[in-house]
Protein backbone atom coordinates (compact mmCIF):
# COMPACT_ATOMS: atom_id res chain seq x y z
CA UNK A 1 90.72 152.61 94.73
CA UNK A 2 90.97 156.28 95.58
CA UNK A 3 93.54 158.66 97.29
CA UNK A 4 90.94 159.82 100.57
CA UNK A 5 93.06 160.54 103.10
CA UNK A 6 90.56 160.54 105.69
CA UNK A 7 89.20 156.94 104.84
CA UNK A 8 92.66 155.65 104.94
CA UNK A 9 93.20 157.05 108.86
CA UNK A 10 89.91 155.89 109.51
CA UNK A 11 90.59 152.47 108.37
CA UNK A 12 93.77 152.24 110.08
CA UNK A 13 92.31 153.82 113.18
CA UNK A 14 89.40 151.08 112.89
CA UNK A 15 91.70 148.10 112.38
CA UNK A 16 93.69 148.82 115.64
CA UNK A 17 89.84 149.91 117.74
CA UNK A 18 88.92 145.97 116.65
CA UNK A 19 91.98 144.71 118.75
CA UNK A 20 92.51 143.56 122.44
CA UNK A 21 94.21 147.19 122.24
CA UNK A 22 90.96 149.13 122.26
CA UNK A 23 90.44 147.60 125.53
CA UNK A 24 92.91 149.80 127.32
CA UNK A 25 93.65 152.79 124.89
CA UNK A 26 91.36 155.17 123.24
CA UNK A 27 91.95 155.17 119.09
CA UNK A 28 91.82 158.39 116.78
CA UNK A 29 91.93 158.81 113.35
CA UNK A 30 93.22 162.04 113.70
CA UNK A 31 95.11 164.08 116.40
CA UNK A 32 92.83 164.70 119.58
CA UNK A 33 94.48 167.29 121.78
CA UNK A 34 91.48 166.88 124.18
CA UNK A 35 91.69 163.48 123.59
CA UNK A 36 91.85 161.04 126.88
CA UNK A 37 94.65 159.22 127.63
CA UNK A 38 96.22 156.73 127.18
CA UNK A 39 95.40 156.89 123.55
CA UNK A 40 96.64 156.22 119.98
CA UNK A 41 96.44 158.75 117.48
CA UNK A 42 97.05 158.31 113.41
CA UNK A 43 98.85 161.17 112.77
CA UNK A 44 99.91 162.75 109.18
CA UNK A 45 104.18 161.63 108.75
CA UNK A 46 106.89 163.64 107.97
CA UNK A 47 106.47 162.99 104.25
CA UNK A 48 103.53 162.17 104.66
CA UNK A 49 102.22 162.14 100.88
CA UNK A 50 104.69 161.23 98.18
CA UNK A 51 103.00 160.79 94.84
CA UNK A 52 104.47 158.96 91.95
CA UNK A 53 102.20 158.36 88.83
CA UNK A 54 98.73 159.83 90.67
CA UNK A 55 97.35 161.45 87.86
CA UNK A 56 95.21 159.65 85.26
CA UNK A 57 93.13 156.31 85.36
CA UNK A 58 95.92 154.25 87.06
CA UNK A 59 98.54 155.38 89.19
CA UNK A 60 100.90 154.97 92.85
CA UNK A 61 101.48 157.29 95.70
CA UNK A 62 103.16 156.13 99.18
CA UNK A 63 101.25 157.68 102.50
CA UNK A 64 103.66 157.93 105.94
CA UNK A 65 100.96 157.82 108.83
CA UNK A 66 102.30 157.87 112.22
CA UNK A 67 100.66 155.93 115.54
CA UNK A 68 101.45 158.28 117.88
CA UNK A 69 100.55 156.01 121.33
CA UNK A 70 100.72 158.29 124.27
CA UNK A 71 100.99 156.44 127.78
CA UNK A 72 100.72 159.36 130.54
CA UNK A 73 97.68 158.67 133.04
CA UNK A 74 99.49 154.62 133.14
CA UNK A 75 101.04 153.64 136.34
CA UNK A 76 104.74 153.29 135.85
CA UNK A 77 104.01 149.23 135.88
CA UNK A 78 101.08 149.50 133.39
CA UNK A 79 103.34 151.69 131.39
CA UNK A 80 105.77 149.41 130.91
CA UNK A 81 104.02 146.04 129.94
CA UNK A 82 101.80 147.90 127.67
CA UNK A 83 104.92 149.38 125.85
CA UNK A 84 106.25 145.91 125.66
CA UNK A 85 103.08 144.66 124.22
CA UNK A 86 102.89 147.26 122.18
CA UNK A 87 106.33 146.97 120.41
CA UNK A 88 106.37 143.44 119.91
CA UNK A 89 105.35 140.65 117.14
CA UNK A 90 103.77 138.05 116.58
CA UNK A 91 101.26 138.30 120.14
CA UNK A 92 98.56 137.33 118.14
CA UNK A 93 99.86 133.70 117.50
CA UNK A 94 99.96 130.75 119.84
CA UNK A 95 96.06 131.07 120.47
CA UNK A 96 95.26 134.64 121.36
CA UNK A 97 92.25 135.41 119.26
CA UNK A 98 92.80 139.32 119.06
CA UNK A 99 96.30 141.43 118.27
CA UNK A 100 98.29 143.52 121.54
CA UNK A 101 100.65 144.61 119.50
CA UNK A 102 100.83 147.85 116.94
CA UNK A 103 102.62 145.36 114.43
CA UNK A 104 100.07 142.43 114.48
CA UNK A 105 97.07 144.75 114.37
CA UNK A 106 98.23 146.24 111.11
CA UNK A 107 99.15 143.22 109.71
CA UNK A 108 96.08 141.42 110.27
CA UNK A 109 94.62 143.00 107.30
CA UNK A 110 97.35 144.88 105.26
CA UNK A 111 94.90 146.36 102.89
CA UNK A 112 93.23 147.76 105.78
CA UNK A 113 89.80 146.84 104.66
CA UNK A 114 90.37 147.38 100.88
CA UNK A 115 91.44 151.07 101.20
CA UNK A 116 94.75 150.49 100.35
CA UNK A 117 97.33 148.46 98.56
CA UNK A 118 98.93 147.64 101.53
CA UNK A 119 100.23 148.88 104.97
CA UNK A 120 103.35 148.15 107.33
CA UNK A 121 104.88 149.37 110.30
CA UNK A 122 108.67 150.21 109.42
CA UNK A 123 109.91 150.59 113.15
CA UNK A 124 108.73 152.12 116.64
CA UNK A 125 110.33 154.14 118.70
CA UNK A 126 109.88 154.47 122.70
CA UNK A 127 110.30 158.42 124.31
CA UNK A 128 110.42 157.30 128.01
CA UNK A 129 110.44 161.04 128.83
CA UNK A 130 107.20 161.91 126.90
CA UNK A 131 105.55 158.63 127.48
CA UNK A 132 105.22 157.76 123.94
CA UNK A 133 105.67 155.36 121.21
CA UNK A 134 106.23 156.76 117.32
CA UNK A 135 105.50 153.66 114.81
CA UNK A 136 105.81 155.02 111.41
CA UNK A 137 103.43 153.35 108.89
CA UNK A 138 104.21 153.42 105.37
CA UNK A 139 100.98 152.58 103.14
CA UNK A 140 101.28 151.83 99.39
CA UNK A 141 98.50 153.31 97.03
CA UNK A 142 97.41 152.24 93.73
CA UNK A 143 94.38 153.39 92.04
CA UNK A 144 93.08 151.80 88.46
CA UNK A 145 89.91 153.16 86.35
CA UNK A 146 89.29 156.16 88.14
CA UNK A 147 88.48 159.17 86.52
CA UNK A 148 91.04 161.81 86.84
C-alpha cells in the first residue's frame, strides 16, 4: 500500500458518490470552487499529513481529510432533514440498502477500497450560518514491501 494522496480522496470521494447521498449532493475529491451546490467536498485537514515511520519498506502515517458538505441552494426544509441525515448513524440498518449518512458511508468499507488501513469520522460539526457540515476523517496508513 502506498502514500497517494490523490487515490485516497478519490476513494473516499467514490465511497460516499456510491450512496443514496449522491442522489441529492454532488461529490469531489478535491475542493471545487465552481463546484454546484449542494455538494461534498474532501478537503486536505488541518494536520492533514502526520507521518510516523514512512520511510523504508514498512511504515505508518495518519491522513486528516475533511467532508466539507455545503447546503446553500437547499430550501430551509430540505436543509434541515438532509443535515439530520447527514449527521446521524446507523441509517443504513433496519433494511435501507444504501448509506444517508456521512458516518455509515465511510464505514461501509473502512479501507476505502484497499487504499488504506482504515478510515473514521471523529465528529461533525453543523455552521447554520454558512450552511455547512465539517466531518473530520482521520485515515490510518500502513505501507509494507514498498521500495523506498
Amino acid at each position: 500500500m502506498a502514500l497517494d494522496l490523490q487515490a485516497i480522496h478519490e476513494a473516499l470521494a467514490n465511497q460516499i458518490r456510491n450512496t443514496d447521498i449522491s442522489s441529492t449532493f454532488n461529490v469531489f475529491a478535491f475542493s471545487e470552487p465552481g463546484g454546484t451546490s449542494p455538494k461534498i467536498e474532501v478537503r486536505p485537514g488541518v494536520e492533514y499529513l502526520e507521518y510516523f515511520t514512512t520511510f523504508g519498506p514498512d511504515g505508518t502515517a495518519d491522513l486528516m481529510l475533511d467532508l466539507i458538505v455545503d447546503l446553500r441552494g437547499m430550501t430551509g426544509e430540505d436543509r434541515a432533514l438532509w443535515a439530520w441525515r447527514l449527521l446521524s448513524s446507523g441509517t443504513s440498518e433496519g433494511g435501507s440498502p444504501q448509506p444517508t449518512s456521512l458516518v455509515d458511508a465511510v464505514m461501509t468499507d473502512k479501507t476505502l477500497g484497499g487504499t488504506v488501513q482504515d478510515a473514521v469520522i471523529l465528529s461533525a460539526a453543523w455552521d447554520d450560518d454558512n450552511d455547512q457540515i465539517t466531518a473530520p476523517v482521520r485515515i490510518i496508513l500502513k505501507k509494507s514491501g514498498a521500495a523506498v
